[in-house]
Protein backbone atom coordinates (compact mmCIF):
# COMPACT_ATOMS: atom_id res chain seq x y z
CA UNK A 1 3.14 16.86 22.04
CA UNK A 2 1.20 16.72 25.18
CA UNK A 3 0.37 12.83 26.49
CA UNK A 4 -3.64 13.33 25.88
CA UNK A 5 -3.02 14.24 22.17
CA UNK A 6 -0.69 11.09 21.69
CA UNK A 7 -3.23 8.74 22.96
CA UNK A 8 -5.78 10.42 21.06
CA UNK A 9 -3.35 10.27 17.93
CA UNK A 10 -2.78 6.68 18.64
CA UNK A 11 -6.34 5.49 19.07
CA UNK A 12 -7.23 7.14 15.92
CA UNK A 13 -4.38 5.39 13.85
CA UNK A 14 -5.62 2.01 15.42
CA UNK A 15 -8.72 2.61 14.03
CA UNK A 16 -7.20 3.27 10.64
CA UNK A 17 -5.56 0.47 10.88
CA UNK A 18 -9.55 -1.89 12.05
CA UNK A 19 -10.56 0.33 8.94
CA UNK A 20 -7.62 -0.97 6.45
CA UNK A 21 -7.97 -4.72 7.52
CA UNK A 22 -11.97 -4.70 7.12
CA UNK A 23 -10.77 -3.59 3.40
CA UNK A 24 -8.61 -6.74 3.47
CA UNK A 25 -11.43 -9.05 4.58
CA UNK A 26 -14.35 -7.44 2.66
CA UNK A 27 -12.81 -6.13 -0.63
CA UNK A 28 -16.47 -5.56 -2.05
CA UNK A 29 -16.77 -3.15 0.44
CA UNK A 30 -15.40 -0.04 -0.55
CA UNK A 31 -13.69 2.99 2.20
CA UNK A 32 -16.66 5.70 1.64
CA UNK A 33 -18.94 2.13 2.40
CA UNK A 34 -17.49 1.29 5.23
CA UNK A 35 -17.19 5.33 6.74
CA UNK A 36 -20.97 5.79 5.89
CA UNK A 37 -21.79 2.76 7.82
CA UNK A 38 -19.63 3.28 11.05
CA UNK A 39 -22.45 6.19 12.17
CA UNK A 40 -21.66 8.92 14.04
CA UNK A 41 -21.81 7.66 17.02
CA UNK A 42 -18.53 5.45 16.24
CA UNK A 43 -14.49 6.41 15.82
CA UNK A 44 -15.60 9.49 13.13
CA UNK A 45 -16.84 11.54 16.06
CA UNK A 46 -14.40 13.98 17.20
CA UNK A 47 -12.00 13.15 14.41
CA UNK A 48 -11.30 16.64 12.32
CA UNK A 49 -9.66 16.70 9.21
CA UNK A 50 -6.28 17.50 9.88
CA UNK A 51 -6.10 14.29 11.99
CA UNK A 52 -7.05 12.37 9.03
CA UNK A 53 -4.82 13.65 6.88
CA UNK A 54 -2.07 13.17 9.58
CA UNK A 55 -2.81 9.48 9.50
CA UNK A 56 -2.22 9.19 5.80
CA UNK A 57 -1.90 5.52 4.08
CA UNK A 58 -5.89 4.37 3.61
CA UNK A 59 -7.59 7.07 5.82
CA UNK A 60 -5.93 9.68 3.64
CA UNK A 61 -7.34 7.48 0.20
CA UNK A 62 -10.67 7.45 1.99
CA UNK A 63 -10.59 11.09 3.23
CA UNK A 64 -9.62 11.72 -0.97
CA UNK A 65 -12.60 9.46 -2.57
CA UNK A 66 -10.59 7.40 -4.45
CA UNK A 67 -13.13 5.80 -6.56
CA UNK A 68 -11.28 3.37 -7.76
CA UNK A 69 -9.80 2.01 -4.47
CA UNK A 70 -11.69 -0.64 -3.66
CA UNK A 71 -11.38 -2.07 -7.29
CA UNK A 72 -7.37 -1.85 -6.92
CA UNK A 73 -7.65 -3.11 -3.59
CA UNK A 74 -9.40 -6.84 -4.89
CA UNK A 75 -6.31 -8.19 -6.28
CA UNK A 76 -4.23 -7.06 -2.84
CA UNK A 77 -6.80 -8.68 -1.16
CA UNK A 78 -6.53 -12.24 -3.07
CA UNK A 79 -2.67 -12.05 -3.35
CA UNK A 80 -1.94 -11.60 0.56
CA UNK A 81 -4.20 -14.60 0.91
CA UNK A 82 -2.24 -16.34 -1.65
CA UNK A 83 0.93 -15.40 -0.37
CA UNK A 84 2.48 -19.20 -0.15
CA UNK A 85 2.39 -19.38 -4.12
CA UNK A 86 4.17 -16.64 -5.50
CA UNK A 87 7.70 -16.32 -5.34
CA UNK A 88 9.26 -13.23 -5.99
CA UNK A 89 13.66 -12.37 -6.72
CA UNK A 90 14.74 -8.94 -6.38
CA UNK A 91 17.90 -7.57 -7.73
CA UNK A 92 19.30 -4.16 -6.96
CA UNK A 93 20.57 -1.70 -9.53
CA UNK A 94 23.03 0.81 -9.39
CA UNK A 95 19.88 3.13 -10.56
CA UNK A 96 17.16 1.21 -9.07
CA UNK A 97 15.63 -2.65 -9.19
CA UNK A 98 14.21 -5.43 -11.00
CA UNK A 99 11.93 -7.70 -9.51
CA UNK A 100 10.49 -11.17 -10.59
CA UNK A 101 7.21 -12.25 -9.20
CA UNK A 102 5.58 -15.04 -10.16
CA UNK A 103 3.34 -18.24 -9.38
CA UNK A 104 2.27 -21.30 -11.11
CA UNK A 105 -1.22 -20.66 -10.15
CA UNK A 106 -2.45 -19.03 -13.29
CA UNK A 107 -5.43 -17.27 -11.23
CA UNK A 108 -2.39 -15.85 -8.99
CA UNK A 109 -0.33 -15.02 -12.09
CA UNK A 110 -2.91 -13.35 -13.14
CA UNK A 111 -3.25 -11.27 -10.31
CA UNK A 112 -0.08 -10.11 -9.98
CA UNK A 113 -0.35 -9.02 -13.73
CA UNK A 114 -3.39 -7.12 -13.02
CA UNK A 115 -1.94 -5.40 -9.71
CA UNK A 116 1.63 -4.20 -11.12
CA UNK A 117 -0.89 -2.80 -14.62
CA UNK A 118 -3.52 -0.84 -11.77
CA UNK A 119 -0.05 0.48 -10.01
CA UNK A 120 1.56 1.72 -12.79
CA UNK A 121 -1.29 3.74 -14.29
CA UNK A 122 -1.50 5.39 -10.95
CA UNK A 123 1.78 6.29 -10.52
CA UNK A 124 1.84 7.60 -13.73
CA UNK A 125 -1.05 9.52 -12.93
CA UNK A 126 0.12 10.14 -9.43
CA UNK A 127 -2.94 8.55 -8.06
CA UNK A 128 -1.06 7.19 -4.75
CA UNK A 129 -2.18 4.12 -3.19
CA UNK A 130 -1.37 3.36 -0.01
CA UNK A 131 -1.30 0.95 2.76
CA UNK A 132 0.73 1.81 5.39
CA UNK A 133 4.35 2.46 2.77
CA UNK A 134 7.06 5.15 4.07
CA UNK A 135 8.20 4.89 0.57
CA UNK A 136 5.41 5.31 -1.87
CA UNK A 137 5.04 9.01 -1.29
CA UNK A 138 8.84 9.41 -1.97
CA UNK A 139 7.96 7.54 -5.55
CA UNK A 140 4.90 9.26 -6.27
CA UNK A 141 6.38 12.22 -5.15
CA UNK A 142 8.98 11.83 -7.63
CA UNK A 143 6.95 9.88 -10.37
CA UNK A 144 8.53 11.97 -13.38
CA UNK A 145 12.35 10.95 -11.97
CA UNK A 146 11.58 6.75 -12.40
CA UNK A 147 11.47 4.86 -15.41
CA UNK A 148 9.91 1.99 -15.58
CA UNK A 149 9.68 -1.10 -17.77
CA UNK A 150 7.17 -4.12 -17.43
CA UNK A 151 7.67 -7.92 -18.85
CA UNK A 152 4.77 -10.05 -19.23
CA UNK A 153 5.92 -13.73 -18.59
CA UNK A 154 4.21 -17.19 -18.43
CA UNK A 155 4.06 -16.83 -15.22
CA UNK A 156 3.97 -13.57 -13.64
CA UNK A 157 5.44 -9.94 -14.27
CA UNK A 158 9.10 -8.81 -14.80
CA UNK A 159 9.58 -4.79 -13.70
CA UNK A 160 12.49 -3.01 -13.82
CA UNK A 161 12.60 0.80 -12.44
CA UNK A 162 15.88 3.26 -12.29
CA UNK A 163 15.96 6.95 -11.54
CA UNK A 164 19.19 9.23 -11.96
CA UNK A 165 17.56 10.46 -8.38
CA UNK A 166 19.72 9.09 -5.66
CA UNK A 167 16.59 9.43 -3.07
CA UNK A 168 14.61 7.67 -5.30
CA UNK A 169 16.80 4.97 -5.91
CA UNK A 170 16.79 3.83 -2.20
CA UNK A 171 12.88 4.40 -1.89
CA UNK A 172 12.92 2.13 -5.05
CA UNK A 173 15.21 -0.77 -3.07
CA UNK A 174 12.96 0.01 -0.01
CA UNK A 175 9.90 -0.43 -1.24
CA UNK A 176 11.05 -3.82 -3.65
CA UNK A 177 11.75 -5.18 0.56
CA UNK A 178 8.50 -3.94 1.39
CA UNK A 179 6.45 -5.89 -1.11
CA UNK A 180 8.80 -9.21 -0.93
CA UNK A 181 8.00 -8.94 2.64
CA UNK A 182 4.09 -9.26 1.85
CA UNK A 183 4.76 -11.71 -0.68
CA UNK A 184 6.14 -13.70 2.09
CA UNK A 185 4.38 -13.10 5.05
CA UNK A 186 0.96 -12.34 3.56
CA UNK A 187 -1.29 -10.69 5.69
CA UNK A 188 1.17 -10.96 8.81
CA UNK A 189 3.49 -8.49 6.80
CA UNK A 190 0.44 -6.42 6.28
CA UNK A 191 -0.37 -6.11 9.96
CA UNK A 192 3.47 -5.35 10.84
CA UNK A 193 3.68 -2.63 8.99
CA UNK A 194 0.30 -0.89 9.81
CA UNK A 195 1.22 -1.50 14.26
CA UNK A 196 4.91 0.55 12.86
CA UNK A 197 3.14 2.98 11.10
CA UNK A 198 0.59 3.62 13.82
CA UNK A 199 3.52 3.77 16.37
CA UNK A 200 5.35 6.23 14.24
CA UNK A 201 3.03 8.26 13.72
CA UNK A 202 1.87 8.25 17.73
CA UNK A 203 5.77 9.02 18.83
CA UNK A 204 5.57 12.51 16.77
């Protein structure tokens, strides 16, 4: 790839990345919101659609229409800001994982009941959403190969997912580090990932 189409592919992700973190701090404000306000005198201009669907993660959700992204995205939002009060195990499987996460912040509690319900539906209905995962498309890619079973507890949610599919099995473990890493880091966790999916993207 020549150097000029590398920075341009660069400068484009970092704007995905402005774009995804605006989500963050303004969940009201839906992706097709914030694109129609940008103008086109902003990042839009000069940005076809194959480089947006090149970027993937959020851009690719906005590029789509999700219409219910934003509403998924509220209880992402709250969580990474409530980071410091959930705590979340993770076991491995032979076949796949079972995580823990919970708080003893009911509102939190809550949330993380809500966000594992919104997931699920979507992956059963292959609805992928995205921010900045190597493994989600693997698992929604391969939705019909994981089986998955949800606990309600006092405190929080109990899910445990196997797959006879060896490639799905890691993507399971990978993504289980993934979230624990949010859970932990919060926003910080968020940001990591987006400036190493941005930079692997921009080294293609």
């Amino acid at each position: 790839m020549k150097r000029s189409s590398k920075l341009a592919l660069t400068l484009a992700a970092a704007a995905g990345i402005g774009l995804a973190v605006a989500a963050f701090a303004h969940p009201g404000m839906g992706p097709e919101a914030m694109m129609h306000g940008m103008g086109p005198g902003m990042m839009m201009r000069g940005m076809g659609p194959g480089m947006m669907r090149g970027m993937g993660g959020p851009m690719a959700a906005m590029q789509q229409g999700d219409a219910a992204f934003a509403a998924d995205m509220q209880p992402v939002h709250e969580m990474l800001q409530s980071h410091d009060r959930i705590r979340r195990a993770v076991t491995n499987l032979p076949n796949g994982i079972r995580t823990v996460t919970e708080s003893d912040d009911p509102q939190v509690a809550g949330l993380i009941k809500a966000h594992v319900a919104s997931m699920e539906q979507r992956l059963k209905e292959g609805r992928i959403f995205n921010l900045f995962s190597p493994t989600l498309p693997v698992l929604f890619e391969h939705k019909d190969d994981i089986r998955t079973s949800v606990e309600s507890t006092e405190k929080g949610i109990i899910v445990t997912q196997t797959s006879t599919n060896a490639e799905v099995v890691a993507a399971l473990q990978a993504h289980a580090v993934e979230v624990s890493e949010l859970a932990r880091d919060g926003m910080v966790a968020m940001m990591r990932a987006a400036r190493t999916n941005a930079m692997g993207r921009s080294a293609r």
